[in-house]
PDB file of N, CA and C in Angstrom:
ATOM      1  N   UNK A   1      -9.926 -67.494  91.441  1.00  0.00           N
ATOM      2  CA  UNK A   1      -8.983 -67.203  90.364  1.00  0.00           C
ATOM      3  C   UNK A   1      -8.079 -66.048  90.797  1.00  0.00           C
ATOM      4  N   UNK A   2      -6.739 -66.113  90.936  1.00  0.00           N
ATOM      5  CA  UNK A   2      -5.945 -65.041  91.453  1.00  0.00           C
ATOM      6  C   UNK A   2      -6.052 -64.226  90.071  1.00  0.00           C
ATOM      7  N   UNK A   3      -5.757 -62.370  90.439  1.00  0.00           N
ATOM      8  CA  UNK A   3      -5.233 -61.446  89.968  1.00  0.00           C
ATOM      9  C   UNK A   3      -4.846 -61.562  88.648  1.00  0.00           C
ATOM     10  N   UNK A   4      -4.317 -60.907  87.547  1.00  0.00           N
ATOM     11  CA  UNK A   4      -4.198 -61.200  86.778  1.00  0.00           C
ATOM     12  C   UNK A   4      -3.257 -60.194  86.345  1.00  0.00           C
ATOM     13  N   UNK A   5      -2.427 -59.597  86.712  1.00  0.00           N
ATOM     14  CA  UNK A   5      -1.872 -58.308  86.315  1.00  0.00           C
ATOM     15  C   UNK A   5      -0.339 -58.632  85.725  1.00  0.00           C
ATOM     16  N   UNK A   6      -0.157 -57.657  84.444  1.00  0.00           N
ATOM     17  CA  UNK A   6       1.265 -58.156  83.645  1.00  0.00           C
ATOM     18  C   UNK A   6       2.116 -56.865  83.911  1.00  0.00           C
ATOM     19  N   UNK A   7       2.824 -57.625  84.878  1.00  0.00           N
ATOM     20  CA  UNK A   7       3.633 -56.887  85.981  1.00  0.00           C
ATOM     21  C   UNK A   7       4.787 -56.664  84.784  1.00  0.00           C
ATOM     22  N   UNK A   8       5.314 -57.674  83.732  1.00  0.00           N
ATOM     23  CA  UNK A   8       6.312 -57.147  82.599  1.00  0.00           C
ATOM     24  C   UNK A   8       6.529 -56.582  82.421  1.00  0.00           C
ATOM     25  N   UNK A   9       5.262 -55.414  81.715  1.00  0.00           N
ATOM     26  CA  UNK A   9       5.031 -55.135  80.417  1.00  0.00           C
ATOM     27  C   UNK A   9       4.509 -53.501  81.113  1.00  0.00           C
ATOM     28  N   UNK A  10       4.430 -53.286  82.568  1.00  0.00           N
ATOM     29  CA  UNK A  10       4.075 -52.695  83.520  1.00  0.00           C
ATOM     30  C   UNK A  10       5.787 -51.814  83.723  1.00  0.00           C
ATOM     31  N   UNK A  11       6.438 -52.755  84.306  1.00  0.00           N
ATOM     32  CA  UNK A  11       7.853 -52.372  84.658  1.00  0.00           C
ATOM     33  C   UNK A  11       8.640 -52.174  83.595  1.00  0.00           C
ATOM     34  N   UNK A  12       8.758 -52.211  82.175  1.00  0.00           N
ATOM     35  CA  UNK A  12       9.615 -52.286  80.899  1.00  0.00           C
ATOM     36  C   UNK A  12       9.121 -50.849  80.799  1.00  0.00           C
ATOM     37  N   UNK A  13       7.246 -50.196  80.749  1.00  0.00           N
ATOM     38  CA  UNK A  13       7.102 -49.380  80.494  1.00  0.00           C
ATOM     39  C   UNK A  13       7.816 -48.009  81.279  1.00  0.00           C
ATOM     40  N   UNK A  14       7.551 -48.761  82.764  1.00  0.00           N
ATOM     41  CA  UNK A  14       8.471 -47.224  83.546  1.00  0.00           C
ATOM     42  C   UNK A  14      10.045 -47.086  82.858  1.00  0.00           C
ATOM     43  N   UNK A  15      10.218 -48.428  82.761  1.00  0.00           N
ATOM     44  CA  UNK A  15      11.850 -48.404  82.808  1.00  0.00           C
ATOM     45  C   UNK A  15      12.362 -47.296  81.726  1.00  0.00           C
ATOM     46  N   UNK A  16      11.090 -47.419  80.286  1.00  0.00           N
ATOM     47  CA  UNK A  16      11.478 -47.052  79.213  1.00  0.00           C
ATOM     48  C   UNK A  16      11.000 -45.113  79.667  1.00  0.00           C
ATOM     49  N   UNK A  17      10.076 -45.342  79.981  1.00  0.00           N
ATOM     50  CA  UNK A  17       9.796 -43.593  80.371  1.00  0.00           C
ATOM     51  C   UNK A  17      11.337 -42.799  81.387  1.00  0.00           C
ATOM     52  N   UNK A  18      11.518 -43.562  82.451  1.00  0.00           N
ATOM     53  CA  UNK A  18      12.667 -43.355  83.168  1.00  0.00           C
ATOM     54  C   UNK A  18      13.986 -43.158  83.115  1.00  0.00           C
ATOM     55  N   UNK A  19      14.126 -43.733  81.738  1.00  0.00           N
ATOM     56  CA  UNK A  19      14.938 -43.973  80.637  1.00  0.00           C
ATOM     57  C   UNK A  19      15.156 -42.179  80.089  1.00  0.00           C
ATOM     58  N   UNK A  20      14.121 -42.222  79.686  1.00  0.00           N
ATOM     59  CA  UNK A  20      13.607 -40.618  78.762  1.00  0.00           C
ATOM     60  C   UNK A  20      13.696 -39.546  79.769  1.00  0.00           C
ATOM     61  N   UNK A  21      13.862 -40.136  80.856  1.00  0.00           N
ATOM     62  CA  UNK A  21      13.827 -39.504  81.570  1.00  0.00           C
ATOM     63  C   UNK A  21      15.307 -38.668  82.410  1.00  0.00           C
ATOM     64  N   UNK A  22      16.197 -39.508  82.370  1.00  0.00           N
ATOM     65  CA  UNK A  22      18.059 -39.263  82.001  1.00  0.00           C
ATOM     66  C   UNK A  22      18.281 -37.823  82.483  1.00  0.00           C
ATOM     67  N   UNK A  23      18.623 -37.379  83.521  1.00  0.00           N
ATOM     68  CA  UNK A  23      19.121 -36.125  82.811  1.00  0.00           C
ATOM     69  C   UNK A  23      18.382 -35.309  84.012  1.00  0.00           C
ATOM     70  N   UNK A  24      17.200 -35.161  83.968  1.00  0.00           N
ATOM     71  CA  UNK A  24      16.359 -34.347  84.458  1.00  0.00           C
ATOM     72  C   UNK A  24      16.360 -33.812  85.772  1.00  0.00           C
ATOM     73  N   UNK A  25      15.863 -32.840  86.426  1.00  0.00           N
ATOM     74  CA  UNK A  25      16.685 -32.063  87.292  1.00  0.00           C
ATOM     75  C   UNK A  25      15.721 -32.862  88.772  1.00  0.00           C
ATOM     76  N   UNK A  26      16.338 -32.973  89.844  1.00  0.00           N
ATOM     77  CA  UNK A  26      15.350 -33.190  91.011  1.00  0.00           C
ATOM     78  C   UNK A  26      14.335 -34.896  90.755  1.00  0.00           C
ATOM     79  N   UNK A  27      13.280 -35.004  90.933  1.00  0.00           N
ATOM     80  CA  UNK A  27      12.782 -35.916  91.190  1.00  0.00           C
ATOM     81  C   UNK A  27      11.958 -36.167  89.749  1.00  0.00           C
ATOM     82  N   UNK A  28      12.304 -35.721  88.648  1.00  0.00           N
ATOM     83  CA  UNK A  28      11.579 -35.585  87.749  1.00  0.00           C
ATOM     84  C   UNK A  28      12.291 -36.777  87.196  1.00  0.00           C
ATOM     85  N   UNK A  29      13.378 -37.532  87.377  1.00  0.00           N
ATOM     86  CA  UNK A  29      14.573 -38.344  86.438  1.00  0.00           C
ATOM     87  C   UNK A  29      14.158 -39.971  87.025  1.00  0.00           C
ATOM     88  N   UNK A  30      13.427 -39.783  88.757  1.00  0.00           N
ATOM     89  CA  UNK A  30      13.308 -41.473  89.163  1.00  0.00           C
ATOM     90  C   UNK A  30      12.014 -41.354  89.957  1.00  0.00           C
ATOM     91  N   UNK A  31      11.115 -40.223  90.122  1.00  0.00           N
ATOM     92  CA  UNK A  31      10.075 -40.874  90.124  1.00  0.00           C
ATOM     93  C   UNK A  31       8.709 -40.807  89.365  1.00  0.00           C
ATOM     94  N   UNK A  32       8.138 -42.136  89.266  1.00  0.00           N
ATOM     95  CA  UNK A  32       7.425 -42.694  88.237  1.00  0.00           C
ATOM     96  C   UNK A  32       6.644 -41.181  87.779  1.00  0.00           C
ATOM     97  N   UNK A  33       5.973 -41.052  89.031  1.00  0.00           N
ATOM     98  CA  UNK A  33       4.552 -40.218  88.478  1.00  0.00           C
ATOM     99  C   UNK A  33       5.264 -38.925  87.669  1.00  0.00           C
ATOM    100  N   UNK A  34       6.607 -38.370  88.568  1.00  0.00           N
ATOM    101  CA  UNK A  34       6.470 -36.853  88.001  1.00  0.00           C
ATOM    102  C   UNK A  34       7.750 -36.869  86.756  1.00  0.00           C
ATOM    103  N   UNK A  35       8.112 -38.180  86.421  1.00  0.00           N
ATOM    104  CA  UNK A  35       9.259 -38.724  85.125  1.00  0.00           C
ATOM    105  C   UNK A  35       7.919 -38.677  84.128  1.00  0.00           C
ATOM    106  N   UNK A  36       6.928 -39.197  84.476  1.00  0.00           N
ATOM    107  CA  UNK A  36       5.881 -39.874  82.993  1.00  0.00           C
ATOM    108  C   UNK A  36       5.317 -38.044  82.979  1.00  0.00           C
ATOM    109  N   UNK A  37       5.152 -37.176  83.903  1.00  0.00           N
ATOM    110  CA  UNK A  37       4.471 -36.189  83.318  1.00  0.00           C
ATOM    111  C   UNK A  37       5.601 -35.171  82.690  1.00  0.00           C
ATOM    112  N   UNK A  38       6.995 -34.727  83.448  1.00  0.00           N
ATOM    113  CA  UNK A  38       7.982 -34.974  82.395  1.00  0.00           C
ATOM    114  C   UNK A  38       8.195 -34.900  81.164  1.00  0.00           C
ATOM    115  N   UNK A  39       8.123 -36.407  80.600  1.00  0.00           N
ATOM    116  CA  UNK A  39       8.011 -36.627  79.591  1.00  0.00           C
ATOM    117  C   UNK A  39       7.560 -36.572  78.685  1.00  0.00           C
ATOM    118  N   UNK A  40       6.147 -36.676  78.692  1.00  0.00           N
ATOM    119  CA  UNK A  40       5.584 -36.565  78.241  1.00  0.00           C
ATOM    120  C   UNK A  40       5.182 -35.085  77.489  1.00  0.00           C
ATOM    121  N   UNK A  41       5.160 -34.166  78.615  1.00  0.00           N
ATOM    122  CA  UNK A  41       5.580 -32.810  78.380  1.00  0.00           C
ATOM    123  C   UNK A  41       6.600 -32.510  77.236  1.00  0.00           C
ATOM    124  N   UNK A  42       7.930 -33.305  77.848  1.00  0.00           N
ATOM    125  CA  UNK A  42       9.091 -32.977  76.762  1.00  0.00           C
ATOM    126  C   UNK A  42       8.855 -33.502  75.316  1.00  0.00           C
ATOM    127  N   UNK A  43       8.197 -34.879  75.294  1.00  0.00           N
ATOM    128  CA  UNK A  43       7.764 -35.010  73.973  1.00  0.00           C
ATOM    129  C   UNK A  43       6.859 -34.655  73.020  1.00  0.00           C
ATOM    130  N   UNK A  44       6.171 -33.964  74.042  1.00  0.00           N
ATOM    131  CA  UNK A  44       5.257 -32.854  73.004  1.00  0.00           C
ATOM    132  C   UNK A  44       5.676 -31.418  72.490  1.00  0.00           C
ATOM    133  N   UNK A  45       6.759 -31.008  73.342  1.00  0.00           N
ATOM    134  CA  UNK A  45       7.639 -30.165  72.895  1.00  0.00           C
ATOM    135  C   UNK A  45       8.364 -30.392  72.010  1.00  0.00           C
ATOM    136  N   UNK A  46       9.218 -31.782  72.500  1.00  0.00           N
ATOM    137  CA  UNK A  46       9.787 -32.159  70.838  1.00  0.00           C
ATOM    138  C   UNK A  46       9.309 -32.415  69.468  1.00  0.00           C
ATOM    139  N   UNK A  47       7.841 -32.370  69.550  1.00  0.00           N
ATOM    140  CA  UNK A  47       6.849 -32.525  68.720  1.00  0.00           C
ATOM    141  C   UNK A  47       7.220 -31.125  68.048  1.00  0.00           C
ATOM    142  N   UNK A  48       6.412 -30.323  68.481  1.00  0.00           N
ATOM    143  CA  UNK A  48       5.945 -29.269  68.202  1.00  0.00           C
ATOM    144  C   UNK A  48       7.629 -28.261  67.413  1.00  0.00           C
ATOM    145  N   UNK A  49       8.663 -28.282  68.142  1.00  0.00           N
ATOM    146  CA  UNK A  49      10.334 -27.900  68.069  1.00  0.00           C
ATOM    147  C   UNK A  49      10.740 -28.445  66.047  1.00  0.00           C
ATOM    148  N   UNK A  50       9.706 -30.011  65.914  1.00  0.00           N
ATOM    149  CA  UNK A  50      10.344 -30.173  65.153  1.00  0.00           C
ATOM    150  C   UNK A  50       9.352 -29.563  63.495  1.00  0.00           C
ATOM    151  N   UNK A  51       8.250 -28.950  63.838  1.00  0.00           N
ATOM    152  CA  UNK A  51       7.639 -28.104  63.034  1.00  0.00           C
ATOM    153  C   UNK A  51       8.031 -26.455  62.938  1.00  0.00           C
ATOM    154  N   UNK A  52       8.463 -26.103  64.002  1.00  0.00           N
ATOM    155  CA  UNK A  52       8.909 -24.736  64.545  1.00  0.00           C
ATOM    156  C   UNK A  52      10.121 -24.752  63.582  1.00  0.00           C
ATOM    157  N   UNK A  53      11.147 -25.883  63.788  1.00  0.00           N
ATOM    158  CA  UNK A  53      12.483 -26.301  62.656  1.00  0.00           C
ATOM    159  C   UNK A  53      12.093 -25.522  61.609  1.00  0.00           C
ATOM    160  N   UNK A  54      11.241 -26.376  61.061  1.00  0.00           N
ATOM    161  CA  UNK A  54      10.789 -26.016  59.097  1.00  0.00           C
ATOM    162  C   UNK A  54      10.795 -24.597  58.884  1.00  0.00           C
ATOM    163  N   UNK A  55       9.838 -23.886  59.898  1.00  0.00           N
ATOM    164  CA  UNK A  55       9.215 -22.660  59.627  1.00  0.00           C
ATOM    165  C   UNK A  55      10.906 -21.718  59.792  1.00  0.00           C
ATOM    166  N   UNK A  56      11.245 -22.054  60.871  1.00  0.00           N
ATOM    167  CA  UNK A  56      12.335 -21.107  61.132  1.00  0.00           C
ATOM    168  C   UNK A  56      13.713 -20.853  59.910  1.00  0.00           C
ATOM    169  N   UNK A  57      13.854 -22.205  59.776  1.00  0.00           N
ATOM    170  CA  UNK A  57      14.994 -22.511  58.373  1.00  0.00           C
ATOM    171  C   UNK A  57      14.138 -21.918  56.664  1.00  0.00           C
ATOM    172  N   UNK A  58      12.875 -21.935  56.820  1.00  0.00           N
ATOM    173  CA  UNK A  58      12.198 -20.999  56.052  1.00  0.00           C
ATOM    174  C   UNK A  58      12.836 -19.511  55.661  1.00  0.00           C
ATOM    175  N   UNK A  59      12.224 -19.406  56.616  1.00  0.00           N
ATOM    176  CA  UNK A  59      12.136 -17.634  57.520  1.00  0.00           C
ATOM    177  C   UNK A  59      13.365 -17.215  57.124  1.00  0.00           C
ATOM    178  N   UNK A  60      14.705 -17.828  57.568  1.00  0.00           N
ATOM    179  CA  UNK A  60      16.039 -18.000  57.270  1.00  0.00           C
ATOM    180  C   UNK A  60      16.394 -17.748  55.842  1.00  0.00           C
ATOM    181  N   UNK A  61      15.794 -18.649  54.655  1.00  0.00           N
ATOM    182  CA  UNK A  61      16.139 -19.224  54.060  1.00  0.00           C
ATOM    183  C   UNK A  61      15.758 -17.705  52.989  1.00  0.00           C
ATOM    184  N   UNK A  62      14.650 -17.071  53.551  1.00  0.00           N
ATOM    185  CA  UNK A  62      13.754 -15.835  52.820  1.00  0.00           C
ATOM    186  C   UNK A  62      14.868 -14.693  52.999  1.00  0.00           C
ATOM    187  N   UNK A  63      15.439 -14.686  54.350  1.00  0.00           N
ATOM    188  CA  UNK A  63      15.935 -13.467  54.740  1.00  0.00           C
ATOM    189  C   UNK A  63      17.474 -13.425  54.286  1.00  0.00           C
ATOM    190  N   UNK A  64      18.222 -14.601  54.000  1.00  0.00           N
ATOM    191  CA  UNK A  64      19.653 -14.474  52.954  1.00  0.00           C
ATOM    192  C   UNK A  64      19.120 -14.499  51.169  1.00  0.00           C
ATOM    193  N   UNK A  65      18.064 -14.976  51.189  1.00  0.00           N
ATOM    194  CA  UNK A  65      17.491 -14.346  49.651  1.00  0.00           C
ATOM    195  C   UNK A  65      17.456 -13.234  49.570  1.00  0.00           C
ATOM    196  N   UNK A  66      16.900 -12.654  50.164  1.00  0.00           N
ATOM    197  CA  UNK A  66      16.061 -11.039  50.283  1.00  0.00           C
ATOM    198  C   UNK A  66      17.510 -10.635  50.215  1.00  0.00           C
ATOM    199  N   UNK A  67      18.400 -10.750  51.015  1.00  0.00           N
ATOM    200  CA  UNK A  67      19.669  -9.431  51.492  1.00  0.00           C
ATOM    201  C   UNK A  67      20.455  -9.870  50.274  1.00  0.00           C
ATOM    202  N   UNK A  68      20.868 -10.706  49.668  1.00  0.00           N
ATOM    203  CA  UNK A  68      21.608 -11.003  48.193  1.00  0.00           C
ATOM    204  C   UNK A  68      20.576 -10.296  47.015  1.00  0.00           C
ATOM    205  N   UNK A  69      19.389 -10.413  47.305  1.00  0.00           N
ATOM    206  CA  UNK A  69      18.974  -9.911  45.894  1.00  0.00           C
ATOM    207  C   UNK A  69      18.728  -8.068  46.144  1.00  0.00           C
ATOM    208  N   UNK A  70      18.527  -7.575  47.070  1.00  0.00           N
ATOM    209  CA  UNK A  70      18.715  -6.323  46.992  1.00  0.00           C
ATOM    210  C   UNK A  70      19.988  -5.754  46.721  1.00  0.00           C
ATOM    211  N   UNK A  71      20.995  -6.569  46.828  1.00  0.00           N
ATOM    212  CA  UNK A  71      22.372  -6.369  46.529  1.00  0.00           C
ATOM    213  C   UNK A  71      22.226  -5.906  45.012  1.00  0.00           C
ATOM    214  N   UNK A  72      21.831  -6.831  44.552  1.00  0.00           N
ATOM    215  CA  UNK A  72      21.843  -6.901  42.669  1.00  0.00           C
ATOM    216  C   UNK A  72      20.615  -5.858  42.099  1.00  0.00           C
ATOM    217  N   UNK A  73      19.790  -5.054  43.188  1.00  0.00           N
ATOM    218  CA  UNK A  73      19.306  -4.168  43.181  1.00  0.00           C
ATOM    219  C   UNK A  73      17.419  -4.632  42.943  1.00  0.00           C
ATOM    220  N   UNK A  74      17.156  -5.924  43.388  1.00  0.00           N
ATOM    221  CA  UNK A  74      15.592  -6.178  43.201  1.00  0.00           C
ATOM    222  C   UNK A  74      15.154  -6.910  44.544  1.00  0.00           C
ATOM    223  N   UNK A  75      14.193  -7.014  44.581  1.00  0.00           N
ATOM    224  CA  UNK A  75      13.234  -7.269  46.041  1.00  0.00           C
ATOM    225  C   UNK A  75      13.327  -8.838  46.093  1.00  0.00           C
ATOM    226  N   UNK A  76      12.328  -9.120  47.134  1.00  0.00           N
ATOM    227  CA  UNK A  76      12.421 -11.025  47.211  1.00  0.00           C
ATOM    228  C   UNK A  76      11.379 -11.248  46.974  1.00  0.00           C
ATOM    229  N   UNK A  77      10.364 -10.395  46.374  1.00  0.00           N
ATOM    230  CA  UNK A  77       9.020 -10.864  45.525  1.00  0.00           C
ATOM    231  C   UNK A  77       9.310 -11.142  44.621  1.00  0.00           C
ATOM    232  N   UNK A  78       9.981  -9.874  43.635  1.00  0.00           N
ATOM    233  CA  UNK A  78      10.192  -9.829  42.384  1.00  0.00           C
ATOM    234  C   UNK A  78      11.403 -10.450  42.374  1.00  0.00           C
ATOM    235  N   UNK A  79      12.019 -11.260  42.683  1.00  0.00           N
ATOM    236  CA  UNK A  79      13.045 -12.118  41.981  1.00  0.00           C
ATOM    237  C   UNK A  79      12.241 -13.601  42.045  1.00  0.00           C
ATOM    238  N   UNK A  80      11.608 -13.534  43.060  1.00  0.00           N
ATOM    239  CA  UNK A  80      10.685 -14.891  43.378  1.00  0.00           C
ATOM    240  C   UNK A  80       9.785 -15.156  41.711  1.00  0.00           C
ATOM    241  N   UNK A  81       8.956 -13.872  41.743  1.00  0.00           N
ATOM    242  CA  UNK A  81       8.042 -13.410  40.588  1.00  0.00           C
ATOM    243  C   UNK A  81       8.574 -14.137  39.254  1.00  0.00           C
ATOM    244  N   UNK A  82       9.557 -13.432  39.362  1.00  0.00           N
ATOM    245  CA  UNK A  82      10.702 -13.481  37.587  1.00  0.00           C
ATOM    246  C   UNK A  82      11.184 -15.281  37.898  1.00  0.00           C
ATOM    247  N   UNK A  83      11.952 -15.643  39.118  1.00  0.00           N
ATOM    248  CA  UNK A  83      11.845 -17.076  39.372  1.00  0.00           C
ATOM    249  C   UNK A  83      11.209 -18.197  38.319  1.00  0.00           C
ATOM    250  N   UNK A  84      10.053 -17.851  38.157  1.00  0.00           N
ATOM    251  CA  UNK A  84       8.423 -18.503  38.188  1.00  0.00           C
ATOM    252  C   UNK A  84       8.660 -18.572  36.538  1.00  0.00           C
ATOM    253  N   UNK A  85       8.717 -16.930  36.411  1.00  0.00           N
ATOM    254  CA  UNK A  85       8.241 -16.547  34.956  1.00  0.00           C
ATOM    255  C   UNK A  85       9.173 -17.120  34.361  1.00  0.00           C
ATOM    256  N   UNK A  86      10.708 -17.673  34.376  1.00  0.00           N
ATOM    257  CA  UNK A  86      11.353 -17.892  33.467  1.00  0.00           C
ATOM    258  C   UNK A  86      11.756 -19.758  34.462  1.00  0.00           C
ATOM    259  N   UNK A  87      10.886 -20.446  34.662  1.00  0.00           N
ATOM    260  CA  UNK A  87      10.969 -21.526  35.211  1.00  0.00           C
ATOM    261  C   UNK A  87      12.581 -22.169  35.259  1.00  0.00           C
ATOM    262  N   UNK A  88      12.565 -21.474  36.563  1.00  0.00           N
ATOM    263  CA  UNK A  88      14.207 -21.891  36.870  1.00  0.00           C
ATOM    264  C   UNK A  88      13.951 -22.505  37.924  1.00  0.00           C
ATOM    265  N   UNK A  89      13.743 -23.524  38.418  1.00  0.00           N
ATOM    266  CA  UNK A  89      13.109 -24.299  39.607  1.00  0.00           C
ATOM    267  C   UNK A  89      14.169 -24.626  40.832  1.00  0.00           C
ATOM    268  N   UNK A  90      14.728 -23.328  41.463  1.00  0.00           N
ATOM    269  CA  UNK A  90      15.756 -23.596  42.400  1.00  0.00           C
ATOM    270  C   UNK A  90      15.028 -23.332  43.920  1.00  0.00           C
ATOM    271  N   UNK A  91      15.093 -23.779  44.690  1.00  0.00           N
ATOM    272  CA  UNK A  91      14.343 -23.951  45.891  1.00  0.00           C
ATOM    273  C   UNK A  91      15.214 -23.103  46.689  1.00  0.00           C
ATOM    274  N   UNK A  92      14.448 -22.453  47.866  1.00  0.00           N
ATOM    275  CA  UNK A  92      14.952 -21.204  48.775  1.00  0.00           C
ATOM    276  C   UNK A  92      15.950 -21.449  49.441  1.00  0.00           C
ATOM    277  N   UNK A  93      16.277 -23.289  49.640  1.00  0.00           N
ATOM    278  CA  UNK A  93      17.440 -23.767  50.572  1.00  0.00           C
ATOM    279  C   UNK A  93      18.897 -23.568  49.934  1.00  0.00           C
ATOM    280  N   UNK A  94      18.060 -24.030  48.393  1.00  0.00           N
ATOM    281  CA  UNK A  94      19.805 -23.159  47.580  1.00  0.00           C
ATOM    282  C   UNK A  94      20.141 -21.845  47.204  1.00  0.00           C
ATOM    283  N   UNK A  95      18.695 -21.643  46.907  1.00  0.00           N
ATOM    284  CA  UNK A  95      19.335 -20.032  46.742  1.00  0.00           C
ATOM    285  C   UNK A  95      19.949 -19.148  47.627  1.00  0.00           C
ATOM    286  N   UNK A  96      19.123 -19.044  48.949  1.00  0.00           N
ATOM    287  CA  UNK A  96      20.163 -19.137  50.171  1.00  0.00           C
ATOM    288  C   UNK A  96      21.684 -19.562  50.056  1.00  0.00           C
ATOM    289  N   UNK A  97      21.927 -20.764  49.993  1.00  0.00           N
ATOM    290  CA  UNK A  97      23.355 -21.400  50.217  1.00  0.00           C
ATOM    291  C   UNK A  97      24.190 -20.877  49.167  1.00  0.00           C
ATOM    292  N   UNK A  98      23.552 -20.114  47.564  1.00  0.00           N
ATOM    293  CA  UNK A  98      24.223 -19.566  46.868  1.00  0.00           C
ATOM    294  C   UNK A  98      24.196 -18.115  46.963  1.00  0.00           C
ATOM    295  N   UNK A  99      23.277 -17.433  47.943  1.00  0.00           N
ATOM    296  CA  UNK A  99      23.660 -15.708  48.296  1.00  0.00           C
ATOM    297  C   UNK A  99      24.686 -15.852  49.406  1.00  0.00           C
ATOM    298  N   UNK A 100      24.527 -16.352  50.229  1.00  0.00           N
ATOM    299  CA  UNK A 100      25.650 -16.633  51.220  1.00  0.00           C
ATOM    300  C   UNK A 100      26.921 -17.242  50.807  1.00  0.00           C
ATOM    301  N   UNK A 101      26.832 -18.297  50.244  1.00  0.00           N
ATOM    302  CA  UNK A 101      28.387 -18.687  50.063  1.00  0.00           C
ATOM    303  C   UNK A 101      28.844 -18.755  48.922  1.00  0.00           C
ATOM    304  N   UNK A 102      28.146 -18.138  47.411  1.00  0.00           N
ATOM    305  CA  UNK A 102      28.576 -17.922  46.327  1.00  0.00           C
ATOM    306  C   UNK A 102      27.716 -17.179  45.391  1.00  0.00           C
ATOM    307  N   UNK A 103      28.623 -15.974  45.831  1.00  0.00           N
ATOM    308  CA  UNK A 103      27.635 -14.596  45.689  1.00  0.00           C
ATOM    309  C   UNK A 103      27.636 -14.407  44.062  1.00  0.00           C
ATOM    310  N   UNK A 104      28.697 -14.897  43.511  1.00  0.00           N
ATOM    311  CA  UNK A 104      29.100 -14.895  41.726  1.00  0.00           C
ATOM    312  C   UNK A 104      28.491 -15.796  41.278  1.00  0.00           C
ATOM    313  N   UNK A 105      27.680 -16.841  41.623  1.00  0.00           N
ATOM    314  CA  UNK A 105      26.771 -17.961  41.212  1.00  0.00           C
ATOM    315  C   UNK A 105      25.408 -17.341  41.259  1.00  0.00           C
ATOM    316  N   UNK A 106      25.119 -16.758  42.104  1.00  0.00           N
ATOM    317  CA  UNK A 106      24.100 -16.317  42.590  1.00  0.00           C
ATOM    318  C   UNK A 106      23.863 -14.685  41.928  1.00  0.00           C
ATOM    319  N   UNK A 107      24.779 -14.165  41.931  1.00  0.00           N
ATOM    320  CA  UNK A 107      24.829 -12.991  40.497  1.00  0.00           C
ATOM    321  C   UNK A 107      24.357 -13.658  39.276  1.00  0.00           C
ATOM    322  N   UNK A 108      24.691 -14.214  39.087  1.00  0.00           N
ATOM    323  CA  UNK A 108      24.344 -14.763  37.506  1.00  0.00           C
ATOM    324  C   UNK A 108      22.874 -15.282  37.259  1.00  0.00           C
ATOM    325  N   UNK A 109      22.566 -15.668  38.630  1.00  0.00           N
ATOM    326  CA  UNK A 109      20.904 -16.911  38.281  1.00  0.00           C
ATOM    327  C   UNK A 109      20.137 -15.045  38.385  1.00  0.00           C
ATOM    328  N   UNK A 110      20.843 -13.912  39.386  1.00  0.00           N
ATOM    329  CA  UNK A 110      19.907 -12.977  39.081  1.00  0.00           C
ATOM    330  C   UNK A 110      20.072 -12.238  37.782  1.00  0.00           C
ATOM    331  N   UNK A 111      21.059 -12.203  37.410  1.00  0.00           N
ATOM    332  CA  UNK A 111      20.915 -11.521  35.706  1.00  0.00           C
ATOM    333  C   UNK A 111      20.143 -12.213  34.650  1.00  0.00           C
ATOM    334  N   UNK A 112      20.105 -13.727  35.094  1.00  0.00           N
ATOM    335  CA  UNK A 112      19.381 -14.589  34.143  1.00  0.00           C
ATOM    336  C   UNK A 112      17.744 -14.240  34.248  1.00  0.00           C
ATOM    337  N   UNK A 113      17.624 -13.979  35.414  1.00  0.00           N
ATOM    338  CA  UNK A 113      15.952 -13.383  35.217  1.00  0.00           C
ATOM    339  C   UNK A 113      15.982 -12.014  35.160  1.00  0.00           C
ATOM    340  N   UNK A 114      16.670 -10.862  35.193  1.00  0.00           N
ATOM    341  CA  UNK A 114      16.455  -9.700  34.783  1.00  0.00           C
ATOM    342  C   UNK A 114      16.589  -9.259  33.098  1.00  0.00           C
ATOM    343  N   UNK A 115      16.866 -10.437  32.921  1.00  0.00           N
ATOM    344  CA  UNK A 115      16.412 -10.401  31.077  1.00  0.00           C
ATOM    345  C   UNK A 115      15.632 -10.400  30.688  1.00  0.00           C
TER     346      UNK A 115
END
């Protein structure tokens, strides 16, 4: 009984790693072994880059809160705090986008909780 090997499905796979592979500096872009480790590498980085995202646009998102609300003269606990207490349910991505780019919108949601 000859061999049996699916030479296809074998060669589609390099093609597609090699593929991912585009770009890459030296021998890392056409050959097999050091494209698949490569890659593989890079896609666990891109893994990891796209959790790092969240946290960072967070982080971001805390630190144009914080600098608008000390403006109006209170902390980024206690506006968070008062937030809560008077259930105004605006999420950090807008409040952000309203200390930064509409500081008179964003005056007002803080007078609304310093009442």
């Amino acid at each position: 009984m000859p061999r049996s090997v699916n030479a296809v499905a074998s060669r589609a796979r390099r093609k597609r790693v090699l593929k991912l592979a585009k770009g890459y500096y030296g021998r890392r872009k056409n050959v097999w072994t050091v494209a698949k480790n490569a890659v593989e590498k890079a896609l666990g980085y891109a893994y990891v880059g796209r959790k790092q995202k969240k946290r960072n646009f967070r982080a971001l998102w805390i630190q144009r809160i914080n600098a608008g609300t000390r403006q109006q003269g209170l902390s980024y606990s206690k506006f968070m705090g008062l937030l809560k207490a008077h259930n105004i349910e605006l999420n950090r991505k807008v409040l952000a986008d309203l200390a930064m780019n509409h500081p008179e919108a964003f005056k007002a949601v803080v007078d609304a909780v310093k009442k």
